[in-house]
N, C-alpha and C. Protein backbone atom coordinates (compact mmCIF):
# COMPACT_ATOMS: atom_id res chain seq x y z
N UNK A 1 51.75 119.72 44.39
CA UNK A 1 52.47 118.74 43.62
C UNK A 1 53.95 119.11 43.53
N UNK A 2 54.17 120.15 42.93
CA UNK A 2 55.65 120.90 43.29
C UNK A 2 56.23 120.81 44.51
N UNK A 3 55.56 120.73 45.83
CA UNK A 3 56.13 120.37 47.22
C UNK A 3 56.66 119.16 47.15
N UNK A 4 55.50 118.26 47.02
CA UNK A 4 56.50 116.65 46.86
C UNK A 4 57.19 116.58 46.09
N UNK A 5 57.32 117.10 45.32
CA UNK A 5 58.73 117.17 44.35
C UNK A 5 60.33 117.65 44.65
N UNK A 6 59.97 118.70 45.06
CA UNK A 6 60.94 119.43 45.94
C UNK A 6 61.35 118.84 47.74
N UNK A 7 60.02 118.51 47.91
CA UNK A 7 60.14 117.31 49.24
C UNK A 7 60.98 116.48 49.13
N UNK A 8 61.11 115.51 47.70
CA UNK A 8 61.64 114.23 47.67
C UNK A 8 63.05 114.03 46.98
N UNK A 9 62.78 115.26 46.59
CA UNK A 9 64.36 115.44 46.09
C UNK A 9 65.64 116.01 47.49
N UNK A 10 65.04 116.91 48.29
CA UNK A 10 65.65 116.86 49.44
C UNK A 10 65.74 116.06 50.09
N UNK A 11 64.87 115.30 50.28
CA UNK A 11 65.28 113.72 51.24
C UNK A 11 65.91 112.89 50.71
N UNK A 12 66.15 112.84 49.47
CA UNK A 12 67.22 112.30 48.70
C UNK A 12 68.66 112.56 48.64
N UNK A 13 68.65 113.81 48.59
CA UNK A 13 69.74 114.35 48.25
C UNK A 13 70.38 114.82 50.17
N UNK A 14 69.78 114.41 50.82
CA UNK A 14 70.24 114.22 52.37
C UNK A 14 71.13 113.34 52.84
N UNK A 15 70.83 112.38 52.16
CA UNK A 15 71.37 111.46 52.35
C UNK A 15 72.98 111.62 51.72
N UNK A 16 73.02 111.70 50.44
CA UNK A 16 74.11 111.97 50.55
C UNK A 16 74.95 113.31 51.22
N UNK A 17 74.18 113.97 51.20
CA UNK A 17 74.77 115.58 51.70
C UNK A 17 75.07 114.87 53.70
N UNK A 18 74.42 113.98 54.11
CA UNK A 18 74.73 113.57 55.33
C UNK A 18 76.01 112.50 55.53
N UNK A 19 76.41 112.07 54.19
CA UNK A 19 78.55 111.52 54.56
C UNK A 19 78.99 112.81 54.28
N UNK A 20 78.58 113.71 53.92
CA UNK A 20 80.24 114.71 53.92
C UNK A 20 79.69 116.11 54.94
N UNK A 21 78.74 116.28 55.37
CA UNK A 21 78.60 117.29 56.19
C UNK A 21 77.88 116.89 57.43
N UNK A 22 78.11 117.52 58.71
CA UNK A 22 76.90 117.08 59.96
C UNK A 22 76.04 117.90 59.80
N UNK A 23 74.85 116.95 59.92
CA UNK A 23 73.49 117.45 60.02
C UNK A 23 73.08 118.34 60.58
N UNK A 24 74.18 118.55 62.13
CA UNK A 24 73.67 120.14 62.40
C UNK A 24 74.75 121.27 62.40
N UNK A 25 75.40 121.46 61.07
CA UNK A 25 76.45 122.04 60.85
C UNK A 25 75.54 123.12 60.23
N UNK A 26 75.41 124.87 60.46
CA UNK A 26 74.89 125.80 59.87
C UNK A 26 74.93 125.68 58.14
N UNK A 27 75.49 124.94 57.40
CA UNK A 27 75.41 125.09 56.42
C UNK A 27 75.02 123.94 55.63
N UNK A 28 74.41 123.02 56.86
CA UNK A 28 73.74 122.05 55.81
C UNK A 28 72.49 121.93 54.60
N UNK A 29 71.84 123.18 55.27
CA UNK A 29 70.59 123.48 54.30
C UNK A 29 70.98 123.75 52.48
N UNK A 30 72.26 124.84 53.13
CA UNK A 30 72.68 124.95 51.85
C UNK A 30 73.31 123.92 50.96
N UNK A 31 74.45 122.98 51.35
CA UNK A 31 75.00 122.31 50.92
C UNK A 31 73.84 121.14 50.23
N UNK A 32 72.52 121.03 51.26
CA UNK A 32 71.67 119.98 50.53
C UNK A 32 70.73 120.08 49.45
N UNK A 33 70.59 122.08 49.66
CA UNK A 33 70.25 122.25 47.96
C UNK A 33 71.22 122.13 46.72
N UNK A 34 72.28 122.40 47.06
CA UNK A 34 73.36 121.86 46.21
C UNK A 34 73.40 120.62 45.50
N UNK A 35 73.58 119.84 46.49
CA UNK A 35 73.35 118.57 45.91
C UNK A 35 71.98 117.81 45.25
N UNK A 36 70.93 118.34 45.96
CA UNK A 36 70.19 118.18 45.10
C UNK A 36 70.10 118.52 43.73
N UNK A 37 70.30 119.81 43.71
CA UNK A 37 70.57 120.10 42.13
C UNK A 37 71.39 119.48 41.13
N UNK A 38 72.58 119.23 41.91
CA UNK A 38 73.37 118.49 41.52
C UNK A 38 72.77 116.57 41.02
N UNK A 39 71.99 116.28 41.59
CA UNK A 39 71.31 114.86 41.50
C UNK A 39 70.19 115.27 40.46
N UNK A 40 69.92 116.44 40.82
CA UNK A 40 68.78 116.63 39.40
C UNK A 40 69.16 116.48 37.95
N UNK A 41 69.77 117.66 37.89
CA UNK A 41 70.91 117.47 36.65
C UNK A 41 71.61 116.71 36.13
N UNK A 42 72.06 115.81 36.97
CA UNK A 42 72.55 114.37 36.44
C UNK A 42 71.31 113.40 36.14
N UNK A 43 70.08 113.94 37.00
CA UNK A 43 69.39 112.64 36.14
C UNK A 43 68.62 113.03 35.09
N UNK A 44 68.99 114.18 35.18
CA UNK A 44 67.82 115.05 33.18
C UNK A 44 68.97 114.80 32.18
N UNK A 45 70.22 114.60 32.36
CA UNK A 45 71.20 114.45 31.26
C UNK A 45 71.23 112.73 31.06
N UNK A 46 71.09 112.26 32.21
CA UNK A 46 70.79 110.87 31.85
C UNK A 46 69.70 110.25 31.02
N UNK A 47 68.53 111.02 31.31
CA UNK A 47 67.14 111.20 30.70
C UNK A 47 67.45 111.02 28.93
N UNK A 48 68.17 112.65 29.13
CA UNK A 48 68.20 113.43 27.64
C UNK A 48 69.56 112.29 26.65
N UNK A 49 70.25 111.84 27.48
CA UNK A 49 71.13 110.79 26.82
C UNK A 49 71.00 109.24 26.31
N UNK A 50 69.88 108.93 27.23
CA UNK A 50 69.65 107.62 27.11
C UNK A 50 69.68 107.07 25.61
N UNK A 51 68.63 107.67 25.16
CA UNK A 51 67.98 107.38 23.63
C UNK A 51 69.61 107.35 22.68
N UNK A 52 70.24 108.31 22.68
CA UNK A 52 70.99 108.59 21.80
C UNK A 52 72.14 107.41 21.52
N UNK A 53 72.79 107.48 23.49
CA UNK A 53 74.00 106.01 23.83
C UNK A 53 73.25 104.94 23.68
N UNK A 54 71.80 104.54 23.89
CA UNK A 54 71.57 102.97 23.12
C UNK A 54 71.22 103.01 21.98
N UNK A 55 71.13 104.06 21.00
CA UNK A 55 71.12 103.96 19.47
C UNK A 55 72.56 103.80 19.19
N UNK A 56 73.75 104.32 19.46
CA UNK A 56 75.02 104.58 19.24
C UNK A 56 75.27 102.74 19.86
N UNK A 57 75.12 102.45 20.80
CA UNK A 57 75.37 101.23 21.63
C UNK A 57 75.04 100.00 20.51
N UNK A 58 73.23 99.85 19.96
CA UNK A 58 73.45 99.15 18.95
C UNK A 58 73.37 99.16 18.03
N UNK A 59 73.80 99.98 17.22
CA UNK A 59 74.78 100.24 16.07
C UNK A 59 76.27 99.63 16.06
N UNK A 60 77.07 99.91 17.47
CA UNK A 60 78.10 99.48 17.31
C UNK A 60 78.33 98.15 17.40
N UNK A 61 77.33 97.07 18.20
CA UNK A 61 77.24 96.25 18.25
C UNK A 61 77.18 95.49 17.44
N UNK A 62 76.24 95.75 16.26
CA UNK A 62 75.68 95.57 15.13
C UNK A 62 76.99 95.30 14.19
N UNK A 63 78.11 96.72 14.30
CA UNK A 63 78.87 96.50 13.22
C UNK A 63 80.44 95.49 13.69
N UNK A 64 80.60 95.35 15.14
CA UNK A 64 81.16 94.40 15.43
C UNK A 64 80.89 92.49 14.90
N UNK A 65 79.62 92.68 15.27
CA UNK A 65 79.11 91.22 14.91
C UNK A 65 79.35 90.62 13.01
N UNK A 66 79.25 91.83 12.59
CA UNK A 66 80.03 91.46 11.02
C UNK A 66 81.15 91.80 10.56
């Protein structure tokens, strides 16, 4: 289960790691764990934020409308 996980996050994160580096440049392996991590982390802070910016979101909404 951890393989496809780690599977699908590299094929993800290929894609972008494939506009800024060539695919058979010695350091693409590395650069595409990078970015993956990098795509991870942005989407656990997105995760961990959500709840908070649409409570904050309507609230403010809320106090505009009066």
């Amino acid at each position: 289960m951890m393989g496809w996980f780690v599977r699908l996050s590299l094929a993800l994160a290929s894609f972008v790691t494939a506009a800024f580096v060539a695919k058979d440049a010695p350091n693409f392996g590395v650069v595409n764990v990078f970015v993956a991590i990098i795509l991870l982390v942005m989407g656990l802070a997105v995760l961990a934020l959500w709840s908070p910016v649409a409570q904050w979101a309507k609230g403010a909404w809320r106090n505009l409308k009066s």
